[in-house]
C-alpha atoms as a PDB file:
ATOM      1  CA  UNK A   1       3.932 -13.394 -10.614  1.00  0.00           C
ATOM      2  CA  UNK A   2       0.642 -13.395 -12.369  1.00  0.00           C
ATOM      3  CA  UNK A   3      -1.368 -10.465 -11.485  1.00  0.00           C
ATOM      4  CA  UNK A   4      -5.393 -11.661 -12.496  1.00  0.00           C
ATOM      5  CA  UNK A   5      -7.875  -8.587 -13.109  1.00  0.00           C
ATOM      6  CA  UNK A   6      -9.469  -8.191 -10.173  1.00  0.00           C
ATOM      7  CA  UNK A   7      -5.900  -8.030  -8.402  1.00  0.00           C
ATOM      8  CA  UNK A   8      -4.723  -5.504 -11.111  1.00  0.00           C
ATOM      9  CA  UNK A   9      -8.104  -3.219 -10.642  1.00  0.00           C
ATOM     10  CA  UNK A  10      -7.467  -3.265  -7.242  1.00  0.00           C
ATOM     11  CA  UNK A  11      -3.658  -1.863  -7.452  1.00  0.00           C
ATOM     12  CA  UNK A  12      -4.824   0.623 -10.285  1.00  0.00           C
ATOM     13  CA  UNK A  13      -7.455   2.007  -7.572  1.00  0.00           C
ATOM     14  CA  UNK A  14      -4.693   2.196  -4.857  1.00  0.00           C
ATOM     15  CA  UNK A  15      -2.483   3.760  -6.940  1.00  0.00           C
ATOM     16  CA  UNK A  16      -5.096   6.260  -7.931  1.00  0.00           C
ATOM     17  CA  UNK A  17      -6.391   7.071  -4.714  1.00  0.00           C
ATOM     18  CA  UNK A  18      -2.322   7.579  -3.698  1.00  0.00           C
ATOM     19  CA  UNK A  19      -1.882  10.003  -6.391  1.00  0.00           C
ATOM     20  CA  UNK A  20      -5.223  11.444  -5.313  1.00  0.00           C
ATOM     21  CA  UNK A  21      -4.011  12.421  -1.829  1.00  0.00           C
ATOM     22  CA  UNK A  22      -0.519  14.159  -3.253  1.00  0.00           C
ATOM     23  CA  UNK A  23      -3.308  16.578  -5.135  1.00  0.00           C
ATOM     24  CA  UNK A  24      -4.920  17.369  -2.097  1.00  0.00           C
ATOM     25  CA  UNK A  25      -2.642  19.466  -0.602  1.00  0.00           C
ATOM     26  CA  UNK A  26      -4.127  19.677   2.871  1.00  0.00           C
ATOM     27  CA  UNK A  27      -2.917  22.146   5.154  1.00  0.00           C
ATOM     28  CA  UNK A  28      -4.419  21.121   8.078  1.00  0.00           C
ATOM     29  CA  UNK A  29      -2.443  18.870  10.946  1.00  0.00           C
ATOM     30  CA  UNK A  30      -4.141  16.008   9.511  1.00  0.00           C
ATOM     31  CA  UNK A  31      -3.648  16.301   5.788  1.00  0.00           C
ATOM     32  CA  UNK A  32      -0.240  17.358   6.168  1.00  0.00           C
ATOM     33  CA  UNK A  33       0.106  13.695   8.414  1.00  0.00           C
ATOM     34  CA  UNK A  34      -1.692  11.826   5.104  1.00  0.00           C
ATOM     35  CA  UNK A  35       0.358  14.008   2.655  1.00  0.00           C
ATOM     36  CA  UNK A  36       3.495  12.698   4.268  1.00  0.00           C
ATOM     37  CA  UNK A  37       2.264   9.360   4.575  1.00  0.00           C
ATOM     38  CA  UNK A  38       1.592   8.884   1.058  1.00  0.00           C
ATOM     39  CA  UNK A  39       5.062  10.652  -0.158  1.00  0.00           C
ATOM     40  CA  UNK A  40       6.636   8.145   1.793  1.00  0.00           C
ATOM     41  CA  UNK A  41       4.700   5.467   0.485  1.00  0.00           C
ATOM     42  CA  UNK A  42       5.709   6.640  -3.138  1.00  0.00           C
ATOM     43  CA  UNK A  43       9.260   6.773  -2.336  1.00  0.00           C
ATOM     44  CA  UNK A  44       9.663   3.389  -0.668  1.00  0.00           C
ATOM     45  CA  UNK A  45      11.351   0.856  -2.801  1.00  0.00           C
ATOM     46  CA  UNK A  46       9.918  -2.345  -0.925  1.00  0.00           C
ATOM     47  CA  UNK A  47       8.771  -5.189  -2.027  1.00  0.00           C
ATOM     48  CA  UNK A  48       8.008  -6.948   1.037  1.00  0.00           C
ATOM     49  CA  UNK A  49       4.535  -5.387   0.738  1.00  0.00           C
ATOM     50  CA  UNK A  50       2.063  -6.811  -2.881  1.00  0.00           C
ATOM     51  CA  UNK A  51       0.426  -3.268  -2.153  1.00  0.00           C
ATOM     52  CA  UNK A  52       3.633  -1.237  -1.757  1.00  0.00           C
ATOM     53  CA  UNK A  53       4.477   1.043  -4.665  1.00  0.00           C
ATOM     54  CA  UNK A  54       7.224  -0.877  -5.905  1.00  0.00           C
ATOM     55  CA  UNK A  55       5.181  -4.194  -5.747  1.00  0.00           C
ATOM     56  CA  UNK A  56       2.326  -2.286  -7.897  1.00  0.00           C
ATOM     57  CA  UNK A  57       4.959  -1.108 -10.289  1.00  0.00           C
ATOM     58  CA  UNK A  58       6.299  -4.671 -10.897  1.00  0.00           C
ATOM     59  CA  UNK A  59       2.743  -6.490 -11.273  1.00  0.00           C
ATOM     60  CA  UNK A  60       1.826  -3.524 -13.455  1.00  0.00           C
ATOM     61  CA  UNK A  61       5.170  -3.666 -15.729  1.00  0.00           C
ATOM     62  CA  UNK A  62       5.080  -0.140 -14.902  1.00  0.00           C
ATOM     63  CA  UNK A  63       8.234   2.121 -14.418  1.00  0.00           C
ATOM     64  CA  UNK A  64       8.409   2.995 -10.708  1.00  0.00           C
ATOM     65  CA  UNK A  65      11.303   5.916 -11.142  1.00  0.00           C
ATOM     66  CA  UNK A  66       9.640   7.231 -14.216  1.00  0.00           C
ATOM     67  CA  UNK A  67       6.181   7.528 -12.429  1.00  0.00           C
ATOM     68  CA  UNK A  68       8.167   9.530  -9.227  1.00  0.00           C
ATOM     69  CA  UNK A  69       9.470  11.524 -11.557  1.00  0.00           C
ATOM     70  CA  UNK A  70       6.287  12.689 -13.333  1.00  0.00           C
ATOM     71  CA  UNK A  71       4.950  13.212  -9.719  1.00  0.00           C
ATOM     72  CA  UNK A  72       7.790  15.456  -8.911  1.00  0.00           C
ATOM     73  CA  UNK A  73       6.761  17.759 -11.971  1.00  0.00           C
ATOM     74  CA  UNK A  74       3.108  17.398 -11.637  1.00  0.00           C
ATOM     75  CA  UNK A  75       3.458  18.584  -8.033  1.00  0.00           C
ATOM     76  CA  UNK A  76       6.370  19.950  -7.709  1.00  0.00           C
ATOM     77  CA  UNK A  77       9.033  19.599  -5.361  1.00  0.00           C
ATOM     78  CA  UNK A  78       7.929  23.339  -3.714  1.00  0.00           C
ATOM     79  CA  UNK A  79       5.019  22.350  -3.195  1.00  0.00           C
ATOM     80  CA  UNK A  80       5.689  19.292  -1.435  1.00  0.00           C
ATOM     81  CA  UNK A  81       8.062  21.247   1.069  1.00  0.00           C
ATOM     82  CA  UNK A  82       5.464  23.631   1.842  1.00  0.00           C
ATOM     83  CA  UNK A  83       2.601  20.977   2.961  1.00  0.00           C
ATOM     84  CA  UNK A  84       5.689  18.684   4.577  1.00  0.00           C
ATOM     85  CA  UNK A  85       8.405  21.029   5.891  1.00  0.00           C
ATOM     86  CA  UNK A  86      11.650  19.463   5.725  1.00  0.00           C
ATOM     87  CA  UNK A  87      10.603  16.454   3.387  1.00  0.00           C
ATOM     88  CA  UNK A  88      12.564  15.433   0.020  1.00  0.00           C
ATOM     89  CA  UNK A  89      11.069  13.452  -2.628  1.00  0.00           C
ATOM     90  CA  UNK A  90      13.197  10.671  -4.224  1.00  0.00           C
ATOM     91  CA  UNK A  91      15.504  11.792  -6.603  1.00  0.00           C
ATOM     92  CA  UNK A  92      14.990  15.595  -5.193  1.00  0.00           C
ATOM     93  CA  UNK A  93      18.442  17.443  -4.699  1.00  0.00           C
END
């Protein structure tokens, strides 16, 4: 698939705005809801979606396991248990 520039600008900025919302780290009901939302949304591996995260990755030529990981570090899988209670991260044991 060919992805033309105004279709890859477009999955950079949703891609941005998704690691955006992991920084947040809302502790309210609702940013705790979006937190969760958007880990899922990292951790998917559909394609069925062109705006999932795996679809990005693909257009993108971009390394979908490598990027999870680097989130995993950057915000640590602590800190992702203590906005989302219970939730694991891809990859997390």
């Amino acid at each position: 698939m060919t992805t033309t520039e105004p279709e890859r600008r477009l999955m950079l900025a949703v891609l941005d705005h998704a690691i955006e919302e992991l920084g947040q780290r809302t502790f309210d009901p609702r940013g705790r809801r979006r937190f969760a939302e958007t880990a899922d949304w990292f951790a998917a591996d559909s394609l069925d979606y062109a705006f999932s995260f795996a679809s990005i990755c693909l257009s993108l030529g971009l390394d979908a396991d490598y990027l999870r990981a680097r989130l995993r570090r950057t915000f640590g899988p602590a800190a992702v248990r203590r906005v989302v209670p219970g939730l694991t991260l891809r990859g997390e044991r």
